[in-house]
Protein backbone atom coordinates (compact mmCIF):
# COMPACT_ATOMS: atom_id res chain seq x y z
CA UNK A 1 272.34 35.25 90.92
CA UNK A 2 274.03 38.49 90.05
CA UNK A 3 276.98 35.81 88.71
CA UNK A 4 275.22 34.01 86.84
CA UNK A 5 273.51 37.05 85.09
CA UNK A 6 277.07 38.72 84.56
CA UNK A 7 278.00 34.86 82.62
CA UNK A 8 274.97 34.75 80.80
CA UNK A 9 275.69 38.51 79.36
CA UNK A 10 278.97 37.93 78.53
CA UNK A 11 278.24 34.25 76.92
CA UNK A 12 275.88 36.64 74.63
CA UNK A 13 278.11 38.70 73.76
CA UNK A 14 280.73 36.63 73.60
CA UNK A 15 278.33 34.69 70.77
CA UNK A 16 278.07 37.93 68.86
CA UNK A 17 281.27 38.08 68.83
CA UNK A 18 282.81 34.98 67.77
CA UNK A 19 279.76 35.71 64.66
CA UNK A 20 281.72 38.60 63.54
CA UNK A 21 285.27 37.27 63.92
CA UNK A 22 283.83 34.44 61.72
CA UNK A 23 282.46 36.18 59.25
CA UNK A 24 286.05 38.04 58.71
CA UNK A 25 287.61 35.40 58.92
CA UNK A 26 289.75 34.10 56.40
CA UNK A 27 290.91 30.14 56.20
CA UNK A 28 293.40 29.15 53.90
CA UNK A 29 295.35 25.76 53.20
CA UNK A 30 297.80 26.53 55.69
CA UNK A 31 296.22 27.95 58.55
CA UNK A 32 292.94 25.18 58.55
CA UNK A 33 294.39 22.93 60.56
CA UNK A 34 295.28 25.52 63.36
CA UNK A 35 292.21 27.00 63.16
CA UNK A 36 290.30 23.45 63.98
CA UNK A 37 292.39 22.52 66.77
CA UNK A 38 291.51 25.47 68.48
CA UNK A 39 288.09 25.45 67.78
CA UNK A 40 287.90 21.74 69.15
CA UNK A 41 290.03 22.83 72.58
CA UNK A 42 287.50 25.62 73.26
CA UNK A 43 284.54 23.20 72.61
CA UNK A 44 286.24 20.55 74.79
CA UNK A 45 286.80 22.91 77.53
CA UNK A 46 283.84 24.48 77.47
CA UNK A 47 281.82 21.15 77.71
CA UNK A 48 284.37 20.41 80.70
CA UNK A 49 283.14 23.46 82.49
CA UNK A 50 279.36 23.03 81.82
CA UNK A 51 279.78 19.09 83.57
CA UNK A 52 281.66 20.17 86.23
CA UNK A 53 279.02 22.93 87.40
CA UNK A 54 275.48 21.95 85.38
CA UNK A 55 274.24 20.92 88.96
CA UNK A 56 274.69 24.57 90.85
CA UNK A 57 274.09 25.81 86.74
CA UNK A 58 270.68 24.83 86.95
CA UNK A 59 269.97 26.18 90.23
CA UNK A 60 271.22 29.20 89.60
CA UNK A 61 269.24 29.13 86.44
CA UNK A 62 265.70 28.62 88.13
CA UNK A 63 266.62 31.22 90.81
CA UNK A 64 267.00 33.51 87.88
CA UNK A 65 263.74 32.71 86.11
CA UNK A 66 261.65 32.53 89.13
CA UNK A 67 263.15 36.34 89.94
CA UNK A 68 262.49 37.49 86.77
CA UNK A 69 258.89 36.33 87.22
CA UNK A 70 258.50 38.16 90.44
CA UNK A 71 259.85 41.14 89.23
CA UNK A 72 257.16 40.77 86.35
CA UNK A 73 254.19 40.39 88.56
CA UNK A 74 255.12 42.90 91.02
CA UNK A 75 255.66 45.35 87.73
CA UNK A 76 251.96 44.37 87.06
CA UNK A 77 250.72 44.29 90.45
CA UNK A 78 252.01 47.91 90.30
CA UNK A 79 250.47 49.22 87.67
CA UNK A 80 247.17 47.76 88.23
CA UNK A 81 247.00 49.03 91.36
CA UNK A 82 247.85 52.45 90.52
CA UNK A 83 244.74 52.07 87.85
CA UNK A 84 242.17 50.53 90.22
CA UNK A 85 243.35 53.69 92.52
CA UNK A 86 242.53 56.57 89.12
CA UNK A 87 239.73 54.93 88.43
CA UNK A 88 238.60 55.31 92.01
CA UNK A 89 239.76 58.42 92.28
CA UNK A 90 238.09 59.23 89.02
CA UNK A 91 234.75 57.96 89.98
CA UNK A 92 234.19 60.29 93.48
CA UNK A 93 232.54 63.23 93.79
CA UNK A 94 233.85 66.61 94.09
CA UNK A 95 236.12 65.39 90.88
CA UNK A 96 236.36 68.39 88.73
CA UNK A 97 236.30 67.98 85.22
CA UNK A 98 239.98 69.06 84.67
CA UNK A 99 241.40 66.56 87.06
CA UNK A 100 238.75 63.64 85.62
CA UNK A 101 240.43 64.59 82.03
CA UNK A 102 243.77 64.42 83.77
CA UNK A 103 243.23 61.22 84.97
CA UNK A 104 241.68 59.90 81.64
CA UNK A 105 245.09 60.85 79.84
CA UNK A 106 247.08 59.37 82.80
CA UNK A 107 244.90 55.74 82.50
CA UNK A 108 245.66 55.91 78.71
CA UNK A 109 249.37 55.98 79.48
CA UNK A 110 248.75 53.29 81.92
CA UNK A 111 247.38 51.07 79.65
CA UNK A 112 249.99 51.00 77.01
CA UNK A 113 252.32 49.94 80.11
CA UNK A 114 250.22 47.60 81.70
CA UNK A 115 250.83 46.11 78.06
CA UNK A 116 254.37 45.87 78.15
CA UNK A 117 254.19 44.34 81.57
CA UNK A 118 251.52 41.95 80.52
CA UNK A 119 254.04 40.55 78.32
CA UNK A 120 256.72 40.29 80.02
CA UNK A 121 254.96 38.51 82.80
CA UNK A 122 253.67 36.22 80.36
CA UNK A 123 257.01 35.37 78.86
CA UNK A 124 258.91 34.83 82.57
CA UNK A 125 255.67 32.44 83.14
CA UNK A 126 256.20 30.27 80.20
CA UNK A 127 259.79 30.54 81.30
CA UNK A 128 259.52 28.82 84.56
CA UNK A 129 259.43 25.07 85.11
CA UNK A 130 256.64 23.96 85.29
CA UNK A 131 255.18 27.10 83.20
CA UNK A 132 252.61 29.16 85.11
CA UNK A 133 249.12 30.90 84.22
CA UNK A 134 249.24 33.56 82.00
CA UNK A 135 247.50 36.42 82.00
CA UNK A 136 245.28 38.24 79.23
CA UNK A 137 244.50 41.36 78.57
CA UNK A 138 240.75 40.89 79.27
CA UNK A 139 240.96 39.88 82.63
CA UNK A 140 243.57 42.67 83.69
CA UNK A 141 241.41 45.39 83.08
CA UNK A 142 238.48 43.50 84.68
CA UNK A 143 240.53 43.65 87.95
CA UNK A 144 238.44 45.99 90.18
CA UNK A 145 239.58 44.52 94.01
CA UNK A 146 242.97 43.31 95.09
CA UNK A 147 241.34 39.90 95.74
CA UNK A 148 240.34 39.37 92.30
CA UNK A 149 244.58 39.32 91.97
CA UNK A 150 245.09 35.75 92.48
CA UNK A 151 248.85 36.14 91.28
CA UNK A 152 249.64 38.70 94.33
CA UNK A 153 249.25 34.50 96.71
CA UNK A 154 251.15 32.93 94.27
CA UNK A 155 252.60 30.07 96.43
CA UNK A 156 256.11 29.95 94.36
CA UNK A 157 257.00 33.46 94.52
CA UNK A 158 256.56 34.88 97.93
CA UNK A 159 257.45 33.53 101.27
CA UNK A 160 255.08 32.35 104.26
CA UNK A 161 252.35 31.88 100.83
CA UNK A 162 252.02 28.05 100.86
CA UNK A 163 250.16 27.80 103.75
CA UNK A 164 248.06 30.70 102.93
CA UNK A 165 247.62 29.77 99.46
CA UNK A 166 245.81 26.72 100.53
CA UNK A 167 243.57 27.41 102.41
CA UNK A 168 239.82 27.63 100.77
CA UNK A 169 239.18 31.71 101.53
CA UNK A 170 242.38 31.93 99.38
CA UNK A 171 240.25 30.24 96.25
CA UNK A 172 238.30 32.24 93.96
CA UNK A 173 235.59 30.02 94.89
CA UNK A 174 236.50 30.40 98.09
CA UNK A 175 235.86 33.93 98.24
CA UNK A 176 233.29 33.99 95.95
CA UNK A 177 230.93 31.31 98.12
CA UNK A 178 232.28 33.89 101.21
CA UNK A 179 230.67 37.13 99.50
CA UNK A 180 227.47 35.30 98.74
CA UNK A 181 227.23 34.19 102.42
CA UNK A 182 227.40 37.54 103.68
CA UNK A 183 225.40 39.29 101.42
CA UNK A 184 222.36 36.70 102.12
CA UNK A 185 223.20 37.36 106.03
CA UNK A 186 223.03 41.14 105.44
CA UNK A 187 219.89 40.75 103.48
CA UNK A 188 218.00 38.80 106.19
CA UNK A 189 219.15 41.58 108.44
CA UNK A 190 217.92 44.35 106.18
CA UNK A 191 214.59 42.41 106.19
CA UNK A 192 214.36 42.55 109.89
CA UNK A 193 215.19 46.11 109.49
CA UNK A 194 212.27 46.78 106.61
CA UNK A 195 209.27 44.71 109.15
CA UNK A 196 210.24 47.73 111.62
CA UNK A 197 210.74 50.93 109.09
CA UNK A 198 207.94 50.29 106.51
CA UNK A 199 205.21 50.07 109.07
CA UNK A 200 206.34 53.14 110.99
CA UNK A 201 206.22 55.06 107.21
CA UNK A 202 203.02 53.76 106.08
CA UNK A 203 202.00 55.05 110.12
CA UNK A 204 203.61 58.35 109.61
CA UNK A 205 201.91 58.73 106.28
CA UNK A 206 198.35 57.90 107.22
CA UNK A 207 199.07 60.39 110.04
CA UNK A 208 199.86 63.46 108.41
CA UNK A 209 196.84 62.86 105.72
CA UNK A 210 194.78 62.84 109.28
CA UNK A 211 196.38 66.09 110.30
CA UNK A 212 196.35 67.74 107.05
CA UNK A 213 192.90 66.75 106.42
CA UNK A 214 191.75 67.97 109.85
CA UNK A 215 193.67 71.36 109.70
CA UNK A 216 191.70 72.30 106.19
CA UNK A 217 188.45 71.20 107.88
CA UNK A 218 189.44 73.40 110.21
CA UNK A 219 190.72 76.91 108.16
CA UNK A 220 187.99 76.32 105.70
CA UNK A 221 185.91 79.20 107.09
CA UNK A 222 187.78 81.35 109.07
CA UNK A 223 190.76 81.19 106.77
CA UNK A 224 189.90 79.54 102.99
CA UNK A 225 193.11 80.82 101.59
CA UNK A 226 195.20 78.75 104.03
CA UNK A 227 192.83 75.80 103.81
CA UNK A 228 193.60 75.80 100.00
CA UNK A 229 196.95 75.60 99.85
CA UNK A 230 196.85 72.95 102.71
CA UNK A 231 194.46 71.23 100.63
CA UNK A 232 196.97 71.52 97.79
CA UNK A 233 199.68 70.63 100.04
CA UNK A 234 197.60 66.85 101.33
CA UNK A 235 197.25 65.93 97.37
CA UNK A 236 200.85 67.15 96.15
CA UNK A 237 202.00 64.52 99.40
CA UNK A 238 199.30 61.65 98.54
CA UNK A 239 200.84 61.53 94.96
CA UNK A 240 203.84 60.50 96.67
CA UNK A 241 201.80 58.62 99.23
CA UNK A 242 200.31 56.23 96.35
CA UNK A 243 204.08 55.41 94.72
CA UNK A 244 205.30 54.28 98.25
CA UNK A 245 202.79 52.20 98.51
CA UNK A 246 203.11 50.68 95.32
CA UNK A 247 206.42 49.99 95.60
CA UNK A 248 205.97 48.56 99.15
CA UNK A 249 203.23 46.21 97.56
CA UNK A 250 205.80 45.01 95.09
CA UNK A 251 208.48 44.23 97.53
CA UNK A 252 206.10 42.11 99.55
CA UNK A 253 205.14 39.97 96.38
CA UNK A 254 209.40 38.92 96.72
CA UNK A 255 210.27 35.59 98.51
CA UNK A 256 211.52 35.62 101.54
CA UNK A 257 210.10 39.12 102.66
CA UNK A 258 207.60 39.09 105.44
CA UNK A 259 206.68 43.03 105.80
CA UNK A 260 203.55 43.52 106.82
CA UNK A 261 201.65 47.16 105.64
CA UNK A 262 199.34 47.77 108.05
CA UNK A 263 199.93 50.76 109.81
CA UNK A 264 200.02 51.22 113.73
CA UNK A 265 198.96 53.23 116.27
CA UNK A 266 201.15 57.11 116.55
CA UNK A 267 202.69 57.19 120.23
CA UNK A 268 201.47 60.91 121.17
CA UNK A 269 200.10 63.84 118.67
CA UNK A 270 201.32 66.18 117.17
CA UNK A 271 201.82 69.95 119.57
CA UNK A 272 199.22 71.89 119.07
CA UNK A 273 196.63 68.97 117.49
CA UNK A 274 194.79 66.87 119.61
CA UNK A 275 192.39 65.28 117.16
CA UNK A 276 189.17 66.02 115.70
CA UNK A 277 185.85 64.14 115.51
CA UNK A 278 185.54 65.27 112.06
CA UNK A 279 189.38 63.67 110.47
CA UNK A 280 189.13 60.53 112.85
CA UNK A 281 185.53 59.98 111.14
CA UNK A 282 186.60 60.39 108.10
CA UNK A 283 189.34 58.36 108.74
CA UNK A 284 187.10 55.48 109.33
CA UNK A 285 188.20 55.22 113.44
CA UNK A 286 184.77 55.24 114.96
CA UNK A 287 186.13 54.45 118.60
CA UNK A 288 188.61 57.81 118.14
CA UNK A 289 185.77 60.02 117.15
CA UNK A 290 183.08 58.59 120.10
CA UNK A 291 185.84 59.31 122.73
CA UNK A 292 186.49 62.90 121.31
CA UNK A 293 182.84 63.43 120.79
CA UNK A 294 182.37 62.44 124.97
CA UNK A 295 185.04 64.74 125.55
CA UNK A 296 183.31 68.10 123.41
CA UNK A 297 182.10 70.56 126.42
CA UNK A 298 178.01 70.52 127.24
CA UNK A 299 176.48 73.70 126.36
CA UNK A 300 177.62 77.32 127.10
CA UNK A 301 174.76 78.32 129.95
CA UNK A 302 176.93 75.71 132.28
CA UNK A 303 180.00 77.89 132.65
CA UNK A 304 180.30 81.76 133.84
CA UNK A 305 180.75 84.27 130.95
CA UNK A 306 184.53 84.94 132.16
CA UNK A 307 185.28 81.05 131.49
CA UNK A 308 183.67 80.94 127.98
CA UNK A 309 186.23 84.08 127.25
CA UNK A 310 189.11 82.03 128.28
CA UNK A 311 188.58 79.41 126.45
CA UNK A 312 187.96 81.47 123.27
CA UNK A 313 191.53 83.26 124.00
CA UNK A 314 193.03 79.81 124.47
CA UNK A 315 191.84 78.53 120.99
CA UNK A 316 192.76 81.60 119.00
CA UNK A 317 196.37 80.98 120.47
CA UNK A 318 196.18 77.77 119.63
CA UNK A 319 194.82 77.94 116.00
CA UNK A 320 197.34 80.52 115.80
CA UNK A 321 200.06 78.10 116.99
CA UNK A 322 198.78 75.37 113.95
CA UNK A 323 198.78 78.09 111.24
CA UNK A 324 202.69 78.93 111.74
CA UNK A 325 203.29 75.36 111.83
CA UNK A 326 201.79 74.39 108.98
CA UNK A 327 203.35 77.32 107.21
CA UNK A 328 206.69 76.54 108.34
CA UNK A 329 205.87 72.60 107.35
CA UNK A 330 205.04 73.46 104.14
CA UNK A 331 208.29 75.83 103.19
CA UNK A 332 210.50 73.06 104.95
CA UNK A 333 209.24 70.53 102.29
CA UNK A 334 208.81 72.98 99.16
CA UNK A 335 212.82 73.67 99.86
């Protein structure tokens, strides 16, 4: 191939100059004849050549095409790259704004050469026997995954890419049914996932209102400052409360989901809160507040003096306990 480049250089230039001898040229009366003779001979000869070697000419002559087409695409399959990369690069985080800039000048640059290359590749493609797809400018920079590169399995250019090349992942629609498939897989999954996770949240949620609730009945007296700002606390959370469940609402309205919003039953309580007769009530769970009520100690003549002291020493720890918890819970979600 390098031969046949090196002959079809110097048959240009050999053309350029045969122009300007031409055009200097001079033919008189006596010098006409000569000069068609030997204009005939190399004509003759030349055809001669041509006959002898069109065969292997031709050859040679798609080899060269077809390499000048690969060259083409992998010039383009280069620079696209290299901009799918920037803009990658250019849409992460921790990207200062000097280096965004930077790359903004650099994918500029790139653009005017992805240009050039677009043409080129276009021309080798019209080139080639039979001509191949070309290429606009629209769908270059519309290239956002290597796959959307359908040139890069181009069955004439590379070796080992026929097979490849037809098989149906190796389609656009191929690979397009492909993506759909597994995003409707992954969405089934993620609706498994959402029966589990939504009714734990809407549990967790109901939960804390119980607890909050109950800690304010509880510091209302002996502490109203800390009962108020838990009872601000409860309604800054049930603002939030109220768009969860609105959105859950809306999701269930979808086809195909099957959450359910009723809320379950916590595992355990939280330390330092067993319950009160008071939130369960109020939280509508009559069996919760019966038990607790069975469970509240008969009066204070059936115990020794030393016994009722205890127990007051054990509830002031433990009151004590709930009031640095809430205070820590509450700075934990104000940060």
């Amino acid at each position: 191939m390098e031969y046949f480049t090196a002959l079809l250089d110097m048959y240009t230039l050999q053309a350029s100059v045969d122009e300007a001898a031409h055009t200097w040229t001079v033919v008189t009366a006596d010098t006409v004849d000569k000069q068609t003779h030997r204009t005939e001979t190399a004509h003759r000869h030349l055809l001669e050549k041509r006959n002898n070697a069109l065969k292997m000419w031709l050859e040679n002559e798609k080899r060269v095409k077809m390499r000048t087409y690969q060259q083409a695409i992998d010039n383009l399959e280069r620079l696209v790259v290299s901009r799918i990369f920037e803009l990658t690069k250019m849409n992460m985080s921790h990207t200062g704004y000097k280096m965004r800039k930077h790359i903004g000048k650099a994918l500029q640059t790139r653009s005017q050469a992805i240009r050039t290359a677009l043409e080129r590749y276009n021309n080798a493609a019209c080139a080639l026997d039979p001509p191949r797809a070309i290429l606009q400018w629209d769908q270059v920079i519309d290239y956002a995954f290597l796959s959307d590169f359908d040139l890069l399995r181009d069955p004439g250019t590379r070796e080992g890419i026929q097979e490849m090349s037809n098989r149906i992942w190796a389609t656009p629609a191929g690979r397009a049914t492909m993506d759909r498939y597994f995003k409707i897989k992954r969405a089934e999954e993620e609706i498994d996932r959402l029966n589990i996770e939504i009714p734990r949240l809407l549990t967790y949620m109901a939960d804390e209102d119980r607890y909050l609730q109950d800690q304010c009945l509880r510091l209302q007296d002996s502490k109203p400052a800390l009962a108020h700002q838990i009872s601000r606390y409860r309604l800054e959370r049930a603002r939030f409360y109220d768009q969860h469940h609105i959105r859950f609402a809306r999701l269930c309205k979808r086809p195909g989901v099957t959450v359910s919003l009723t809320t379950g039953k916590v595992a355990g309580t939280r330390r330092g809160w067993n319950g009160s007769a008071v939130a369960e009530a109020l939280a509508g769970d009559e069996q919760g507040a019966s038990q607790i009520a069975s469970d509240v100690p008969p009066s204070s003549d059936q115990f020794a003096d030393d016994i009722e002291a205890d127990d007051d020493d054990d509830r002031d720890d433990t009151e004590e306990q709930v009031e640095e918890q809430l205070i820590t819970l509450m700075d934990t979600f104000s940060v």
